[in-house]
PDB file of N, CA and C in Angstrom:
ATOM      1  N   UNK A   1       0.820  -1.193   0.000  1.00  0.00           N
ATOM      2  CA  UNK A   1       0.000   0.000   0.000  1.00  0.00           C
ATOM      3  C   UNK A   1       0.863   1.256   0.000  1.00  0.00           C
ATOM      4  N   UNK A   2       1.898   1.343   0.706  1.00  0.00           N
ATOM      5  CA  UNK A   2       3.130   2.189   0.612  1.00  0.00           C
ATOM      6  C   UNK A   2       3.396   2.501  -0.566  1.00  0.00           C
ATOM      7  N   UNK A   3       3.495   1.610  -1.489  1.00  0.00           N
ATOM      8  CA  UNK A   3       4.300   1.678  -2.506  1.00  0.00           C
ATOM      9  C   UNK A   3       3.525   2.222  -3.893  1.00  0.00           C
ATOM     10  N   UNK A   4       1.955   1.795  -3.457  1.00  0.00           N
ATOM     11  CA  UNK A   4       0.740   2.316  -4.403  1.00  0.00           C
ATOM     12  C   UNK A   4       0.646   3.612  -4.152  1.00  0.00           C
ATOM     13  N   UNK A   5       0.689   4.237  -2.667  1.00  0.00           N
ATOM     14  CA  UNK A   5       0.390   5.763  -2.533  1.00  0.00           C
ATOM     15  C   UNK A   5       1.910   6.839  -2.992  1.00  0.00           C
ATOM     16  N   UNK A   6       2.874   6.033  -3.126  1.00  0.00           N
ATOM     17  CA  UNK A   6       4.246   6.593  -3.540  1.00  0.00           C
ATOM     18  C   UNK A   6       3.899   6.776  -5.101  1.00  0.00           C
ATOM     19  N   UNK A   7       3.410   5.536  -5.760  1.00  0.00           N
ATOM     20  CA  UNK A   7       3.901   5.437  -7.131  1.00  0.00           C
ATOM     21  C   UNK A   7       2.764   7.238  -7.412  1.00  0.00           C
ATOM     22  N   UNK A   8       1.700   6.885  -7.278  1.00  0.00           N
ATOM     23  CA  UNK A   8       0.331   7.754  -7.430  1.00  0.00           C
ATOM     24  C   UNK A   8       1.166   9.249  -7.231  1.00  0.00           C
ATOM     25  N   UNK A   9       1.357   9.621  -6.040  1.00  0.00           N
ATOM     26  CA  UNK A   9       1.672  10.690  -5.783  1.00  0.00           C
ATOM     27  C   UNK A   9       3.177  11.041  -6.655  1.00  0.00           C
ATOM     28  N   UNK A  10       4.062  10.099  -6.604  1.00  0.00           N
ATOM     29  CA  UNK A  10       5.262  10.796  -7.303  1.00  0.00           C
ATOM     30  C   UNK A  10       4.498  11.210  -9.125  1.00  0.00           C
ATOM     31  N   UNK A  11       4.105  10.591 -10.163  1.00  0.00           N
ATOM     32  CA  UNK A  11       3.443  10.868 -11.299  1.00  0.00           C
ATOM     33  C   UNK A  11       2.478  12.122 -11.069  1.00  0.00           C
ATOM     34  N   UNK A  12       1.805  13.032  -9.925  1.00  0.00           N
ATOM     35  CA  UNK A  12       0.935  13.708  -9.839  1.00  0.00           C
ATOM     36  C   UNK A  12       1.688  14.925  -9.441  1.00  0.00           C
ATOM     37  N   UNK A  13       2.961  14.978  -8.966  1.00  0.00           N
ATOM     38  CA  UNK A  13       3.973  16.395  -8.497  1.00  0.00           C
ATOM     39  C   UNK A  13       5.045  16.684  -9.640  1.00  0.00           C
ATOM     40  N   UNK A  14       5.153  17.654  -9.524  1.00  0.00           N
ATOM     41  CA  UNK A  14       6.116  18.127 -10.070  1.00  0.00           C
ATOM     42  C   UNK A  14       7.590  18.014  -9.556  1.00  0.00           C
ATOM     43  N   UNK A  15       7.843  18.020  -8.605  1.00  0.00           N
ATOM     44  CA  UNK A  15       9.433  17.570  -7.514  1.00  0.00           C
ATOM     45  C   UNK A  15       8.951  15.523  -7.004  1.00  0.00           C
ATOM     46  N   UNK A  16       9.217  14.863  -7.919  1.00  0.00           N
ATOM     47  CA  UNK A  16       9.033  13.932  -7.340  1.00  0.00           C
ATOM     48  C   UNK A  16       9.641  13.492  -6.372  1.00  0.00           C
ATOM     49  N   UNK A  17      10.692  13.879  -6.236  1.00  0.00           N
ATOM     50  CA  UNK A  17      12.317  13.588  -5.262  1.00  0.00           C
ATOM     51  C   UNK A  17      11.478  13.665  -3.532  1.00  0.00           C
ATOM     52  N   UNK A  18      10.669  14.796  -3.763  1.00  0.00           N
ATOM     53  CA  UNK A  18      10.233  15.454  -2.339  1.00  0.00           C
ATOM     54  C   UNK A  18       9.019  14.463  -2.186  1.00  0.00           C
ATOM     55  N   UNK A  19       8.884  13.487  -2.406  1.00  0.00           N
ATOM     56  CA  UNK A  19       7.486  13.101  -2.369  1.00  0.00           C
ATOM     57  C   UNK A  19       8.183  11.717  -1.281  1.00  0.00           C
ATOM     58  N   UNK A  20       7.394  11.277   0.214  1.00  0.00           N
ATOM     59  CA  UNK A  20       7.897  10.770   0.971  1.00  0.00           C
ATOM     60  C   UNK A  20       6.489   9.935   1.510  1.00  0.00           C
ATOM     61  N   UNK A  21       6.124   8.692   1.601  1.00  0.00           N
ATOM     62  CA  UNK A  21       4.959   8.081   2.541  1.00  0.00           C
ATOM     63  C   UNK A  21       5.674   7.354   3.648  1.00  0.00           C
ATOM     64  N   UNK A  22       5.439   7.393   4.428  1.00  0.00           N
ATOM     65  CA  UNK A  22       5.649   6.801   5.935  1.00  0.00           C
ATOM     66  C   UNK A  22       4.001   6.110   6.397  1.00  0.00           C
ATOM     67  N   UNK A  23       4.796   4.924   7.139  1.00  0.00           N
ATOM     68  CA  UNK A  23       3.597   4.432   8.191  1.00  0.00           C
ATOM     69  C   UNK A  23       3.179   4.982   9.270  1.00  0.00           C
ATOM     70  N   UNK A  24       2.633   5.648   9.772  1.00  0.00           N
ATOM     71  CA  UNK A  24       2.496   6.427  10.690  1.00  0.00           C
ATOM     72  C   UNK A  24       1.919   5.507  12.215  1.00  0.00           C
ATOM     73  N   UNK A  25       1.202   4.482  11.566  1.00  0.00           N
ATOM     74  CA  UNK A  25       0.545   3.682  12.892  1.00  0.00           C
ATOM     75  C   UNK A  25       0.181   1.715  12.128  1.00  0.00           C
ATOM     76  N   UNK A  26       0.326   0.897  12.749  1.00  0.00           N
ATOM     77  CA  UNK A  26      -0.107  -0.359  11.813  1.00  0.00           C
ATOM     78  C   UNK A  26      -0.575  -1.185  12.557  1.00  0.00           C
ATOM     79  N   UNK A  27      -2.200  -1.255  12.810  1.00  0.00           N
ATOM     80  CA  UNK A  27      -2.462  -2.389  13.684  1.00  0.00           C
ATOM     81  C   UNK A  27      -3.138  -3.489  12.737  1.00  0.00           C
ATOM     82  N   UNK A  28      -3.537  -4.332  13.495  1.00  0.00           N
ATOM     83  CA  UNK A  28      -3.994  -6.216  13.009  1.00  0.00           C
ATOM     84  C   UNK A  28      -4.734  -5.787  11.789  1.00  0.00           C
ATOM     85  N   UNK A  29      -5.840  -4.859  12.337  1.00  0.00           N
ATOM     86  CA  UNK A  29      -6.857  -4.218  10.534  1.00  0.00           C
ATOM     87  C   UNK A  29      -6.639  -3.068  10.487  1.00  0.00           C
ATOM     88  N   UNK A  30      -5.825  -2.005  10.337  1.00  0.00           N
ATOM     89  CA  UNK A  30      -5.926  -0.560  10.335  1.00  0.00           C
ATOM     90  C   UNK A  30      -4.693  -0.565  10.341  1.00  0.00           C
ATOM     91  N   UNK A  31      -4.595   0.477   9.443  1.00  0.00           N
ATOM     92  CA  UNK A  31      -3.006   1.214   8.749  1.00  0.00           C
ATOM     93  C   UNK A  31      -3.170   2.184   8.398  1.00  0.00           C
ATOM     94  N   UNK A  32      -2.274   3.550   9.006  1.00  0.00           N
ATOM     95  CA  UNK A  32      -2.342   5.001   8.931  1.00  0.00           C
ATOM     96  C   UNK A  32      -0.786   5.530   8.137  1.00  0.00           C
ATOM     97  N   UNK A  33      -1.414   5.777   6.692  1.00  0.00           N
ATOM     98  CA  UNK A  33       0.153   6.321   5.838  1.00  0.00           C
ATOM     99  C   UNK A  33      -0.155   7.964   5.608  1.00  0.00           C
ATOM    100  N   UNK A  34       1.262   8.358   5.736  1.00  0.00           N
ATOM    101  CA  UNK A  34       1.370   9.997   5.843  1.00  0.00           C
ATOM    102  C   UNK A  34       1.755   9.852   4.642  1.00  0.00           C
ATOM    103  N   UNK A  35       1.702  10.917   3.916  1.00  0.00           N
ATOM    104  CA  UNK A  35       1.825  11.511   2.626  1.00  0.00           C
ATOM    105  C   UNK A  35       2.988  12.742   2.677  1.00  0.00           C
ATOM    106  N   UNK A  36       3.462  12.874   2.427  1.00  0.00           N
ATOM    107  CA  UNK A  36       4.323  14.285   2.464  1.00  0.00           C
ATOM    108  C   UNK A  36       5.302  14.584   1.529  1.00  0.00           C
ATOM    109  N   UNK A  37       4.815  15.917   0.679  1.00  0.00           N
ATOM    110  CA  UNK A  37       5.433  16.163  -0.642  1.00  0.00           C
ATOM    111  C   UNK A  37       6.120  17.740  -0.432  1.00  0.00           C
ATOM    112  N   UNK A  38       6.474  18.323  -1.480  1.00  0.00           N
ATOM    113  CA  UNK A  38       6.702  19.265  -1.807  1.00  0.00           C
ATOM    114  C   UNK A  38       5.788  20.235  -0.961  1.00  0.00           C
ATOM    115  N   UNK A  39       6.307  21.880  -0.772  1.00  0.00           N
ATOM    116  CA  UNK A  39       5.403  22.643  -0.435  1.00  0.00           C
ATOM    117  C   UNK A  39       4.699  23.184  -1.736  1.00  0.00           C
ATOM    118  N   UNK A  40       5.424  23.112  -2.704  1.00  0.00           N
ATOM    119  CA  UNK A  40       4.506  23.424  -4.163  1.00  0.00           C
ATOM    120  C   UNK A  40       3.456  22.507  -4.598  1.00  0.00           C
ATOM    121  N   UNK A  41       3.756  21.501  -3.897  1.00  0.00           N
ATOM    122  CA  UNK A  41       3.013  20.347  -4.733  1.00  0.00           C
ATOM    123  C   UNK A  41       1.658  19.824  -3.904  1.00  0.00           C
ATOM    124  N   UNK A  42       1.727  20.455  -2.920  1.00  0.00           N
ATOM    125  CA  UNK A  42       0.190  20.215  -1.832  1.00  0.00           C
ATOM    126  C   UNK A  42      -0.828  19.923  -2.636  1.00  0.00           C
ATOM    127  N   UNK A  43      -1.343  21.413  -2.979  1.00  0.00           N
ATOM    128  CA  UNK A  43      -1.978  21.677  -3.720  1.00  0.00           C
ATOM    129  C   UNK A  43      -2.647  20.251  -5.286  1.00  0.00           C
ATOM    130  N   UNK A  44      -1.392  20.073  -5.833  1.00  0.00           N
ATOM    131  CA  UNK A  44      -1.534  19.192  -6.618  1.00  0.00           C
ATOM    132  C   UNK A  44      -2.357  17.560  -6.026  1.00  0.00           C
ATOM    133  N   UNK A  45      -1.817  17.266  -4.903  1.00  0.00           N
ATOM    134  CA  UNK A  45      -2.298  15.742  -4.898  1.00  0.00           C
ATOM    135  C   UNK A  45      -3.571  15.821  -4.444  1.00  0.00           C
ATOM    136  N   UNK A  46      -3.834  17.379  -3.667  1.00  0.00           N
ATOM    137  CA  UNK A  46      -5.594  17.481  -2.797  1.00  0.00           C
ATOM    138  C   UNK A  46      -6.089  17.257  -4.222  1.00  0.00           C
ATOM    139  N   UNK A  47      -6.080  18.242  -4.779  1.00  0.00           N
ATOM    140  CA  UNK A  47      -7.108  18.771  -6.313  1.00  0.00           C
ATOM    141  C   UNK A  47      -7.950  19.492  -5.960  1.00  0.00           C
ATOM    142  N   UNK A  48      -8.643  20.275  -6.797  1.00  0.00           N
ATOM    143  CA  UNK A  48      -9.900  20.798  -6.846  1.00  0.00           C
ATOM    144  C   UNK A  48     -10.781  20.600  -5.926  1.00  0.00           C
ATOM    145  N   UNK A  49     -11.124  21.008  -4.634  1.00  0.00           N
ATOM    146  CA  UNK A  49     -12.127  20.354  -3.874  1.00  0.00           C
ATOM    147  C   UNK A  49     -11.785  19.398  -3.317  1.00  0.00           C
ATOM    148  N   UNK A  50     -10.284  19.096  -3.082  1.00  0.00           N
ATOM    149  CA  UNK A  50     -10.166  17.629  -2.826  1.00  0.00           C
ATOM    150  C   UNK A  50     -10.574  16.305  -3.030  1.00  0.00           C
ATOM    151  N   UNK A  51     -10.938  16.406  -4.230  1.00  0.00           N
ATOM    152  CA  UNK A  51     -11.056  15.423  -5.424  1.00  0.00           C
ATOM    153  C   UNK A  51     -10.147  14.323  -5.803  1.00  0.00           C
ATOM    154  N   UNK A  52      -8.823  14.723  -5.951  1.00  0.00           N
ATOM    155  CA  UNK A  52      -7.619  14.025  -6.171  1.00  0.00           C
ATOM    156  C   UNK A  52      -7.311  13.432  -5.051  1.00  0.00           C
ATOM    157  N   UNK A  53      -7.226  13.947  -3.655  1.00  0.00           N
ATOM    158  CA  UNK A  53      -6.976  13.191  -2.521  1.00  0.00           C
ATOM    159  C   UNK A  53      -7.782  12.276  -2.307  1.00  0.00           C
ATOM    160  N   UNK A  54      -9.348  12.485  -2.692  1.00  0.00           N
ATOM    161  CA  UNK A  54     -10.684  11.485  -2.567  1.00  0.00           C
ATOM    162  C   UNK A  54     -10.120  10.477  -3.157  1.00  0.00           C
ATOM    163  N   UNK A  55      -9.989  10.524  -3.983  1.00  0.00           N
ATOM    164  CA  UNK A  55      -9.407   9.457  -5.514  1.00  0.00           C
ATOM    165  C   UNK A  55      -8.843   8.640  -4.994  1.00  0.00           C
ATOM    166  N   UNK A  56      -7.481   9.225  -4.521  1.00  0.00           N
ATOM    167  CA  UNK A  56      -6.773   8.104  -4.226  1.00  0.00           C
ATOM    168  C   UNK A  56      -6.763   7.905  -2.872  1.00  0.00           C
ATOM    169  N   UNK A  57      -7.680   8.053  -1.874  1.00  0.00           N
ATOM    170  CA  UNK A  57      -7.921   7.259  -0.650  1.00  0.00           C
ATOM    171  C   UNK A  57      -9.006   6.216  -1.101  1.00  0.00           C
ATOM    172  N   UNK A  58     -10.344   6.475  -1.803  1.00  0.00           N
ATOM    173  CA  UNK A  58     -10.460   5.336  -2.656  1.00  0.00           C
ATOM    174  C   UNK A  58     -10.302   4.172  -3.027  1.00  0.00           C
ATOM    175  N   UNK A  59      -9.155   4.306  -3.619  1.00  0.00           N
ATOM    176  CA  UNK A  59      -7.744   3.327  -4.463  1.00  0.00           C
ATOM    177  C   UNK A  59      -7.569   3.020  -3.306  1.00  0.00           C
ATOM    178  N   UNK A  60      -7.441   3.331  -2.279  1.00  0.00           N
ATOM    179  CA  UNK A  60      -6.423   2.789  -1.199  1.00  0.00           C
ATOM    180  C   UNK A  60      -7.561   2.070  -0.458  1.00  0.00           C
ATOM    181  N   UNK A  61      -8.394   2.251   0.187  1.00  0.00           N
ATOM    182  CA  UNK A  61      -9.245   1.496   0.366  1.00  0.00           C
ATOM    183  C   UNK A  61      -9.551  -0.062  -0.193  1.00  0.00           C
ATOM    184  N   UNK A  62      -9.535   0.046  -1.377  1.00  0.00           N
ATOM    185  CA  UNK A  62     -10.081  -0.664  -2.047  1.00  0.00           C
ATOM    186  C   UNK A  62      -8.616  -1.987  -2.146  1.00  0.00           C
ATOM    187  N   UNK A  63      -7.643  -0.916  -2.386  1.00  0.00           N
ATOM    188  CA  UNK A  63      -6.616  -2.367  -2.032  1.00  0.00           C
ATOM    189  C   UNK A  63      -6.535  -3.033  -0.663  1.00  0.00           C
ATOM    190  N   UNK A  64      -6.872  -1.568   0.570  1.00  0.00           N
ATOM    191  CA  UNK A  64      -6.435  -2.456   2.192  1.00  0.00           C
ATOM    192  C   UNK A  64      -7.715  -3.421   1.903  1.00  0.00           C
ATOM    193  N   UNK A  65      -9.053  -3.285   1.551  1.00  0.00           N
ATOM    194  CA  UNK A  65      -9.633  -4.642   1.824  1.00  0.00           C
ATOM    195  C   UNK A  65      -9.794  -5.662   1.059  1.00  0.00           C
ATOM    196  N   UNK A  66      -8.779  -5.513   0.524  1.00  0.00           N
ATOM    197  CA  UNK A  66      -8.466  -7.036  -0.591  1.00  0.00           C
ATOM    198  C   UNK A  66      -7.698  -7.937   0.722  1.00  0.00           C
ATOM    199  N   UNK A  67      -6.742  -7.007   0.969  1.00  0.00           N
ATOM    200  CA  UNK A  67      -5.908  -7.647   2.416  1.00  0.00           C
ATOM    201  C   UNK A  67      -6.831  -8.017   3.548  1.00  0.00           C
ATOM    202  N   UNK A  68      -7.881  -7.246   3.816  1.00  0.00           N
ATOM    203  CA  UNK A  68      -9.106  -7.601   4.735  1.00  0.00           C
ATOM    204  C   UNK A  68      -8.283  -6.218   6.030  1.00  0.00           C
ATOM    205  N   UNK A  69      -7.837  -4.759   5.658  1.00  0.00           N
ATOM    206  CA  UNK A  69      -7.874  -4.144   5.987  1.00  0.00           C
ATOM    207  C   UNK A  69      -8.182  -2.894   5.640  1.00  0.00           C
ATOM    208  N   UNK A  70      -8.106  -1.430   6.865  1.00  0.00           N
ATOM    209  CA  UNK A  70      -8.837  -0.892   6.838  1.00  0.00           C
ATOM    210  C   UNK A  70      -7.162   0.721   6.329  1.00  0.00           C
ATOM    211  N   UNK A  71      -7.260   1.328   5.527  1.00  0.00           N
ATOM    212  CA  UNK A  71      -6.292   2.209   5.371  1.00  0.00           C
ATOM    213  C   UNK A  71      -6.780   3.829   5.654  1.00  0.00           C
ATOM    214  N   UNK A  72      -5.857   4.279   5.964  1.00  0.00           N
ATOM    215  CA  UNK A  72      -6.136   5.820   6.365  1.00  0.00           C
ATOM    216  C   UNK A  72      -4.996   6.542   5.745  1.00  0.00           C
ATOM    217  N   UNK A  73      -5.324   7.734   4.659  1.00  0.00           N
ATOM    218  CA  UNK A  73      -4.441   8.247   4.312  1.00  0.00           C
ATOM    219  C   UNK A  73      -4.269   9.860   4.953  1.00  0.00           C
ATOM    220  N   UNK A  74      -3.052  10.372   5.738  1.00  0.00           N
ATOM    221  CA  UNK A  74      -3.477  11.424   5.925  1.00  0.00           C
ATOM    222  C   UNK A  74      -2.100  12.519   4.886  1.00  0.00           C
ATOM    223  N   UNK A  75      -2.567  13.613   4.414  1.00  0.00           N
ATOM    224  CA  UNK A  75      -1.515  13.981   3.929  1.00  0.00           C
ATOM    225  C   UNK A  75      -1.063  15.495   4.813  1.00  0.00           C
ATOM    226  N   UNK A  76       0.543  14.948   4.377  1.00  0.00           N
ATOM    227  CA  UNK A  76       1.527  16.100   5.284  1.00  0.00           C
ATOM    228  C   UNK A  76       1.690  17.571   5.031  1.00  0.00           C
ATOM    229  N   UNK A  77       1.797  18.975   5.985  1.00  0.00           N
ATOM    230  CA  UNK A  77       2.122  19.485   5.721  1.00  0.00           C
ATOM    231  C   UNK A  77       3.650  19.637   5.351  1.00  0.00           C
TER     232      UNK A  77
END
C-alpha cells in the first residue's frame, strides 16, 4: 500500500524527489500512511475540492480490503 500511494503521488507532483509516505501507525486491521510532498506540490495531490486526494484514498481502500484491511491516508504538511 506504501508503494501504491508513492507510485500515485510521485506521477501527480512536479518535484518527485520530495514526495515521501511513511507508516504512521499499523495495527492487526488498520493502517495510517502519511503523505508528504513538496510545499509546491500540496496543492496538486488534494485537487480541486479535494477530489484528487478522494481518488486516491479510494484506491487505497479498495486495495487495504483485498488484504481484509482498513487504510487511512493522511496527507503532510
Amino acid at each position: 500500500m506504501k508503494e501504491f500511494v508513492e507510485y500515485i503521488a510521485k506521477y501527480l507532483v512536479d518535484n518527485p524527489d520530495e514526495v515521501s509516505v511513511e507508516i504512521k501507525s499499523e495495527e492487526e486491521r488498520k493502517i495510517v500512511l502519511g503523505l508528504k510532498v513538496g510545499p509546491d506540490d500540496v496543492g496538486k495531490v488534494i485537487g480541486k475540492q479535494g477530489k484528487t486526494a478522494q481518488a486516491i484514498r479510494t484506491l487505497l481502500t479498495a486495495i487495504a480490503a483485498k488484504e481484509g484491511k482498513r487504510a487511512i491516508l493522511d496527507i503532510l504538511d
